[in-house]
Protein backbone atom coordinates (compact mmCIF):
# COMPACT_ATOMS: atom_id res chain seq x y z
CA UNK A 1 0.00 0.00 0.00
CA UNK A 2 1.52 3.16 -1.25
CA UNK A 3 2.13 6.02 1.43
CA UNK A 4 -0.74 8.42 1.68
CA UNK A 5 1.19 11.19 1.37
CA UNK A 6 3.27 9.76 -1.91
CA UNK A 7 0.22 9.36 -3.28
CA UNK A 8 -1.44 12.50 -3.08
CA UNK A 9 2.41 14.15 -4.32
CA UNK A 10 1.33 11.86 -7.13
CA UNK A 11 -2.22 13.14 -8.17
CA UNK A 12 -0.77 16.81 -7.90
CA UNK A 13 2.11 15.63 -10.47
CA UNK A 14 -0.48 14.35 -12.18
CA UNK A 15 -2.57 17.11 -12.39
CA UNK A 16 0.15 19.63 -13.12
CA UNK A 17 1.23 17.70 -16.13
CA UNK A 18 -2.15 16.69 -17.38
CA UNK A 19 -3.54 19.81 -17.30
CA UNK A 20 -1.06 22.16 -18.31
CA UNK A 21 -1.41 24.05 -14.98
CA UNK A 22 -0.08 27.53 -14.39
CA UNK A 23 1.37 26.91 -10.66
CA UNK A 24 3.41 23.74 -9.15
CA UNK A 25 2.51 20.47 -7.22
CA UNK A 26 3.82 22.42 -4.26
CA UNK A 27 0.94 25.25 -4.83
CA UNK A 28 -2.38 22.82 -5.10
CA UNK A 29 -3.62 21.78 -1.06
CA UNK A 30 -4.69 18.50 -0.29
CA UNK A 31 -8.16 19.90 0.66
CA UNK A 32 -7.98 22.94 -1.76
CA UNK A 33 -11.51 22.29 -4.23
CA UNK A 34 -10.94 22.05 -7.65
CA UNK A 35 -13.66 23.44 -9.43
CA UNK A 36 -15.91 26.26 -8.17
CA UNK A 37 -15.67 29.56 -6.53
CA UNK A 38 -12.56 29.59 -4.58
CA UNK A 39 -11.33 26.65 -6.19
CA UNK A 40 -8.18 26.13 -8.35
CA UNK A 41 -10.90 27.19 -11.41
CA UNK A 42 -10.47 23.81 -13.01
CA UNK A 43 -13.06 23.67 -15.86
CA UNK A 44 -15.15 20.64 -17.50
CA UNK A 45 -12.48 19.75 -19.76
CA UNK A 46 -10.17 19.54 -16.94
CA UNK A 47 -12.18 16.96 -15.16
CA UNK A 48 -12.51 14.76 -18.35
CA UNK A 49 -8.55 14.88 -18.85
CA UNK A 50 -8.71 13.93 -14.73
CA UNK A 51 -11.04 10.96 -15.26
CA UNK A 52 -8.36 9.76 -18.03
CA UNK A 53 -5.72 10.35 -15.93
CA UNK A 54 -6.57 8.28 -13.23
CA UNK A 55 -7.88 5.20 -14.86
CA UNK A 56 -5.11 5.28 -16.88
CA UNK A 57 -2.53 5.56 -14.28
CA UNK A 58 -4.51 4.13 -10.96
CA UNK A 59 -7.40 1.92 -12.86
CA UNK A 60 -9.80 3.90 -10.98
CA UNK A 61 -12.86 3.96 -12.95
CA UNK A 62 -14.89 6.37 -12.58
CA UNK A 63 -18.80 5.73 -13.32
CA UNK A 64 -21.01 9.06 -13.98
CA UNK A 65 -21.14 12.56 -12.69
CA UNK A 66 -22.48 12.04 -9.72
CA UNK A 67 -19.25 10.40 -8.95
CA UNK A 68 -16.73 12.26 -10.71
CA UNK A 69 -18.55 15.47 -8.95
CA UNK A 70 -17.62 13.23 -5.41
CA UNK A 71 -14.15 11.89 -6.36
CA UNK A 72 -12.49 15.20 -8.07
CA UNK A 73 -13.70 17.43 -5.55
CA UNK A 74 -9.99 18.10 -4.07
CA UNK A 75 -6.46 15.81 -4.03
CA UNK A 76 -8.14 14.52 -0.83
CA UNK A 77 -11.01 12.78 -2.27
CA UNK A 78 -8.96 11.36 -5.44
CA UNK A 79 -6.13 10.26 -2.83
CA UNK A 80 -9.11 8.45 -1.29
CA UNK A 81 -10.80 6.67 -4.01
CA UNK A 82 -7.50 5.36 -5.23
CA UNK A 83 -7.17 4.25 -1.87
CA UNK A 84 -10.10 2.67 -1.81
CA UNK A 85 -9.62 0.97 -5.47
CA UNK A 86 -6.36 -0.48 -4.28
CA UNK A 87 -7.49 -1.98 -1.66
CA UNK A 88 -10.29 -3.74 -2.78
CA UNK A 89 -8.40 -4.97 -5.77
């Protein structure tokens, strides 16, 4: 089981490269939101090119809206649905 920690250093690395970000891993918070007011201003696109991302590099599929709205909310909630996806495979 990776380290939490590692892992959310991972989906910021992630993010930063996949979506051409303006600022570095070191700039995004665990808990900072995404999308929405006060958010890093990600965008619809951005959370397609996230979905990608992680089934591509975790596996971590993810089913509809609903979910994506739950999973990509902040480096938190992907670090914990990866989380949860490794351990239950």
């Amino acid at each position: 089981m990776q380290d939490a920690q590692a892992l959310k250093d991972q989906l910021k690395k992630l993010m930063v490269e996949n979506l051409m970000l303006q600022i570095t891993e070191a700039e995004i918070g665990d808990d900072q939101l995404l999308f929405g007011p006060g958010s890093l201003g990600l965008d619809s696109v951005d959370a397609l090119q996230l979905v990608v991302a992680l089934d591509k590099n975790f596996g971590l599929k993810i089913p509809d809206p609903a979910a994506a709205k739950e999973i990509l909310q902040s480096v938190n909630s992907m670090a914990a649905a990866v989380q949860a996806k490794l351990q239950s495979s």
